[in-house]
PDB file of N, CA and C in Angstrom:
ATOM      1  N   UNK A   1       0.837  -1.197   0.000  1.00  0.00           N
ATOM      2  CA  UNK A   1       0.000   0.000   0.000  1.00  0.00           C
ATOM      3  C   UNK A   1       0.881   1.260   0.000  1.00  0.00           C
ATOM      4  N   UNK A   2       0.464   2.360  -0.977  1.00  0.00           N
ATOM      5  CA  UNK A   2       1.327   3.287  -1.142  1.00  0.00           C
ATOM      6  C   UNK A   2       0.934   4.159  -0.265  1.00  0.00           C
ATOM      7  N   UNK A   3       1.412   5.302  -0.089  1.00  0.00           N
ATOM      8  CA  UNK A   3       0.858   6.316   1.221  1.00  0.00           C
ATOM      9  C   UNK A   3       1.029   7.524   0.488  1.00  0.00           C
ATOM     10  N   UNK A   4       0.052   8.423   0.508  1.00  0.00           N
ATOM     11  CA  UNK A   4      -0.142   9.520  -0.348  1.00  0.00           C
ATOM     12  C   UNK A   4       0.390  10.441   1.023  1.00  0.00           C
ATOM     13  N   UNK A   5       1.063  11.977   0.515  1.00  0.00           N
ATOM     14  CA  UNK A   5       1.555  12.778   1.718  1.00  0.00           C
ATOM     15  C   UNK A   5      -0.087  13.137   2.757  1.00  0.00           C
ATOM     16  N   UNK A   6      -1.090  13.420   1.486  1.00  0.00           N
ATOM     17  CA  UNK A   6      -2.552  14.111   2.298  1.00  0.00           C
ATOM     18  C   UNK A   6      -2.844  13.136   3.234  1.00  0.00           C
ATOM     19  N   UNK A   7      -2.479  11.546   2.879  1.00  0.00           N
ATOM     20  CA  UNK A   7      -2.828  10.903   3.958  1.00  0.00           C
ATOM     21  C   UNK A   7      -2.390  10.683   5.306  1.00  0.00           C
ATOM     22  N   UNK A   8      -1.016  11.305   4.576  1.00  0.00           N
ATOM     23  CA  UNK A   8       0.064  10.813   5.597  1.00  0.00           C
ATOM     24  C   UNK A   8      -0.116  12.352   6.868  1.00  0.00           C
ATOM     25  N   UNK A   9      -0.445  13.514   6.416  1.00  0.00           N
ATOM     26  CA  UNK A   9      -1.329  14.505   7.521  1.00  0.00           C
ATOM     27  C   UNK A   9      -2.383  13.997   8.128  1.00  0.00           C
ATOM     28  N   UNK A  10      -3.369  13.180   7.256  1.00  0.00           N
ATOM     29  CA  UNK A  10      -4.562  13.050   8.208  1.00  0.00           C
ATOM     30  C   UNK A  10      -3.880  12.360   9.424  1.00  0.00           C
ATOM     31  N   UNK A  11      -3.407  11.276   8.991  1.00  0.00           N
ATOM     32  CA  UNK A  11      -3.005  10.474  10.576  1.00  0.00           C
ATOM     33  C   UNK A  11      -2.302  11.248  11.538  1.00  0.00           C
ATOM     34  N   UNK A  12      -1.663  11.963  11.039  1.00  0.00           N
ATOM     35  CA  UNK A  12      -0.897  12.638  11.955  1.00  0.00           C
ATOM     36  C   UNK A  12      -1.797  13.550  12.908  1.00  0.00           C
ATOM     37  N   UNK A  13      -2.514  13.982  12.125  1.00  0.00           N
ATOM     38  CA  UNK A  13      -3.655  15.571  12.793  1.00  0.00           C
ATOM     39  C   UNK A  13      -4.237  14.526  13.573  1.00  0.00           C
ATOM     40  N   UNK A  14      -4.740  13.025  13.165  1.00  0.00           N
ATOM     41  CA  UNK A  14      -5.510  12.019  13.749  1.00  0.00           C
ATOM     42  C   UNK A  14      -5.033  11.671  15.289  1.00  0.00           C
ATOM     43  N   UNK A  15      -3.860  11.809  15.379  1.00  0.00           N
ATOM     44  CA  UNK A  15      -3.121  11.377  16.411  1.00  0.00           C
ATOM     45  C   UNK A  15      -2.723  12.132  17.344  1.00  0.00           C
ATOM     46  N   UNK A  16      -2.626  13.747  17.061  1.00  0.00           N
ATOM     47  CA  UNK A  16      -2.667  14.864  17.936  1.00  0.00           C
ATOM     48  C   UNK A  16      -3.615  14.854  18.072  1.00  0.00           C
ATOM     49  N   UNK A  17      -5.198  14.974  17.885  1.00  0.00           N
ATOM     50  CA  UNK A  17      -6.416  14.924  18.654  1.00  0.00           C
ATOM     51  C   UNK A  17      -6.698  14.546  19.442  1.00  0.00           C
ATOM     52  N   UNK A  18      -6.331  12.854  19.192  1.00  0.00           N
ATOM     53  CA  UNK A  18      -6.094  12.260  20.552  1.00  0.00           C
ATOM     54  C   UNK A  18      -5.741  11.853  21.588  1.00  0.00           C
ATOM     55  N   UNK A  19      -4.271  12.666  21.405  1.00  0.00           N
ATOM     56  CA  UNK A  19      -3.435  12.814  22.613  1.00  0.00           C
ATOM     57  C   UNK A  19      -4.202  14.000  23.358  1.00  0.00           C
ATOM     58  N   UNK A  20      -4.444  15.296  22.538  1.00  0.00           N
ATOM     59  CA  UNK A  20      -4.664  16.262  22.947  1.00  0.00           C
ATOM     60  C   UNK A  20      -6.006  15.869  24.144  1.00  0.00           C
ATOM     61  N   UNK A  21      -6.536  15.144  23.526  1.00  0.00           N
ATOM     62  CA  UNK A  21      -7.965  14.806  24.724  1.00  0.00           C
ATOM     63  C   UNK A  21      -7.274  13.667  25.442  1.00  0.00           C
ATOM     64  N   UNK A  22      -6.400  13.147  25.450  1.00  0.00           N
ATOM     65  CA  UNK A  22      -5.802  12.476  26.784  1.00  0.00           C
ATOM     66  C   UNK A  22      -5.521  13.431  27.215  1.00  0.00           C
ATOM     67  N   UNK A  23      -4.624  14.562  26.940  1.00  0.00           N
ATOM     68  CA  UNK A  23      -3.971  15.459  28.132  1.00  0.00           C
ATOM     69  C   UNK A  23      -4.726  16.122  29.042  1.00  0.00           C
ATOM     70  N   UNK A  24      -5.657  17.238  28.239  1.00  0.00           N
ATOM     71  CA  UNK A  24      -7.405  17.191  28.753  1.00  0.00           C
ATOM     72  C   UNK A  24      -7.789  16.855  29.783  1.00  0.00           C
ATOM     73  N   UNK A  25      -8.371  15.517  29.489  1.00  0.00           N
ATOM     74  CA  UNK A  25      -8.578  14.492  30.504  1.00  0.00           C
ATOM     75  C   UNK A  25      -7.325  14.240  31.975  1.00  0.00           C
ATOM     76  N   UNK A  26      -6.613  13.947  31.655  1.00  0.00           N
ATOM     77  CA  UNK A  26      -5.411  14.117  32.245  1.00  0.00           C
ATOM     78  C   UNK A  26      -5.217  15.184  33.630  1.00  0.00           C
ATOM     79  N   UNK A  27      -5.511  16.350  32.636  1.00  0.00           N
ATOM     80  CA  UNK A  27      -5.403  17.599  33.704  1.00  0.00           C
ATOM     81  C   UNK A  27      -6.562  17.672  34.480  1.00  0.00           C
ATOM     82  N   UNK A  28      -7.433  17.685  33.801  1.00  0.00           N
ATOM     83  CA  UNK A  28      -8.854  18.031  34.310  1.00  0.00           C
ATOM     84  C   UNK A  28      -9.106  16.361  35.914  1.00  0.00           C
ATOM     85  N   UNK A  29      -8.902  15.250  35.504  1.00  0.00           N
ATOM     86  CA  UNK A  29      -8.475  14.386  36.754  1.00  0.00           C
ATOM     87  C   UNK A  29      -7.293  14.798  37.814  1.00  0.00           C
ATOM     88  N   UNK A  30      -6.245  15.445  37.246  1.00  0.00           N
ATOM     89  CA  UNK A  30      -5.245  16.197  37.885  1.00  0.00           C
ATOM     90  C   UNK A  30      -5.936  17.039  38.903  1.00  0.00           C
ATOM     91  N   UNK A  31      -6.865  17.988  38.223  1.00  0.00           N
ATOM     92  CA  UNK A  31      -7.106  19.274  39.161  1.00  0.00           C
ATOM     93  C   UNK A  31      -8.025  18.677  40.133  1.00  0.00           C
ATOM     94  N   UNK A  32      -9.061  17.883  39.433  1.00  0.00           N
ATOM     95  CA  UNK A  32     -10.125  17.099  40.978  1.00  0.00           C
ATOM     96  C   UNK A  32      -8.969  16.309  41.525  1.00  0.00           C
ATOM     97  N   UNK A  33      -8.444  15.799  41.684  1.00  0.00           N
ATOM     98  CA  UNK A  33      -7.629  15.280  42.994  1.00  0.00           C
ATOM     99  C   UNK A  33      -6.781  16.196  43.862  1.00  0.00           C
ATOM    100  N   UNK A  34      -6.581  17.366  42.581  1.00  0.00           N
ATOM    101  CA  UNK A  34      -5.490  18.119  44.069  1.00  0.00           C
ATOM    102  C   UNK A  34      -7.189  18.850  44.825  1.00  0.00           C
ATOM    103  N   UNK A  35      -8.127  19.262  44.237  1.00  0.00           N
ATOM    104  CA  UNK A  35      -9.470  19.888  44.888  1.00  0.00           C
ATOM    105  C   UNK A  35      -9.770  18.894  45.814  1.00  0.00           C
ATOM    106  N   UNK A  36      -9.925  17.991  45.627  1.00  0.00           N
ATOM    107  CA  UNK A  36     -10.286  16.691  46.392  1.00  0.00           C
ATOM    108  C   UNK A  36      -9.538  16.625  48.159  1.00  0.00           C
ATOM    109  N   UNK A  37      -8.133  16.176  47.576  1.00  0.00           N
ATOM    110  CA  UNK A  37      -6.911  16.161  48.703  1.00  0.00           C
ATOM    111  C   UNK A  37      -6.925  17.545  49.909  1.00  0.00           C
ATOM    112  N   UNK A  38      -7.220  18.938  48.775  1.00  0.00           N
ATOM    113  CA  UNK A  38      -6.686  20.424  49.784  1.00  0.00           C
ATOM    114  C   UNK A  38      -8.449  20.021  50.688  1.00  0.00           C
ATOM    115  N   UNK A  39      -9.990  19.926  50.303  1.00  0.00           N
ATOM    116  CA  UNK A  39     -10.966  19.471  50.498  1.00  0.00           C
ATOM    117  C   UNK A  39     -10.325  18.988  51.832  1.00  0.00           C
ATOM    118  N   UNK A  40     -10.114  17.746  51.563  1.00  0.00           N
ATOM    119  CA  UNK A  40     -10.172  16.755  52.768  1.00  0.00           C
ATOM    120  C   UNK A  40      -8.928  17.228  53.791  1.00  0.00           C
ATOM    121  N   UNK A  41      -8.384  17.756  53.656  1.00  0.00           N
ATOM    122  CA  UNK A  41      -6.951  18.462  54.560  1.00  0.00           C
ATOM    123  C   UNK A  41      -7.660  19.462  55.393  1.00  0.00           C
ATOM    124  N   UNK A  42      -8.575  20.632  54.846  1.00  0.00           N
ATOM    125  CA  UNK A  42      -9.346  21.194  55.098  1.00  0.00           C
ATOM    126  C   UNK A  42     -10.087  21.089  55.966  1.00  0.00           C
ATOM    127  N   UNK A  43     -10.940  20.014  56.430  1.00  0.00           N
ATOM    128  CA  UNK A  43     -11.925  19.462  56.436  1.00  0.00           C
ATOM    129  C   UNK A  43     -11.022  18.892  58.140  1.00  0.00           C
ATOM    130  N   UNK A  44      -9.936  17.625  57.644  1.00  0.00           N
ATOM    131  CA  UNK A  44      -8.875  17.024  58.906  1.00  0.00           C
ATOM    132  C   UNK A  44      -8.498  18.202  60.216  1.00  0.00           C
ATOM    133  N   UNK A  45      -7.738  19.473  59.127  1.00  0.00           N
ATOM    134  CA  UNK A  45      -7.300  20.725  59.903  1.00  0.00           C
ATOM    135  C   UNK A  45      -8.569  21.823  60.708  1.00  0.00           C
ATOM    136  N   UNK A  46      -9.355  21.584  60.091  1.00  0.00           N
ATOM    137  CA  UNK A  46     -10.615  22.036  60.756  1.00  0.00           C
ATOM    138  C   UNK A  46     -10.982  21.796  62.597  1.00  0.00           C
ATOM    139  N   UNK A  47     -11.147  20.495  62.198  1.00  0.00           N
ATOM    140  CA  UNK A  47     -12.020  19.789  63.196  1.00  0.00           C
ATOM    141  C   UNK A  47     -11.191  20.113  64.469  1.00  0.00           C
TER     142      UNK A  47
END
């Protein structure tokens, strides 16, 4: 199978998309756990 260059962008653009929404994802689980953790520290240091 030959590989044309236009194709050879799609995959590529194909493959940054979906890293890009791992990272996303990634951060966005990142930030609820540190919210989560300062939450419950909060919460320990309180009482």
């Amino acid at each position: 199978m030959k590989m044309m260059p236009e194709q050879m962008t799609t995959l590529t653009e194909q493959r940054a998309q979906t890293k890009l929404k791992i990272d996303a994802g990634a951060i966005c689980f990142f930030l609820l756990g540190v919210f989560l953790i300062a939450f419950l520290l909060h919460h320990v240091f309180t009482i």
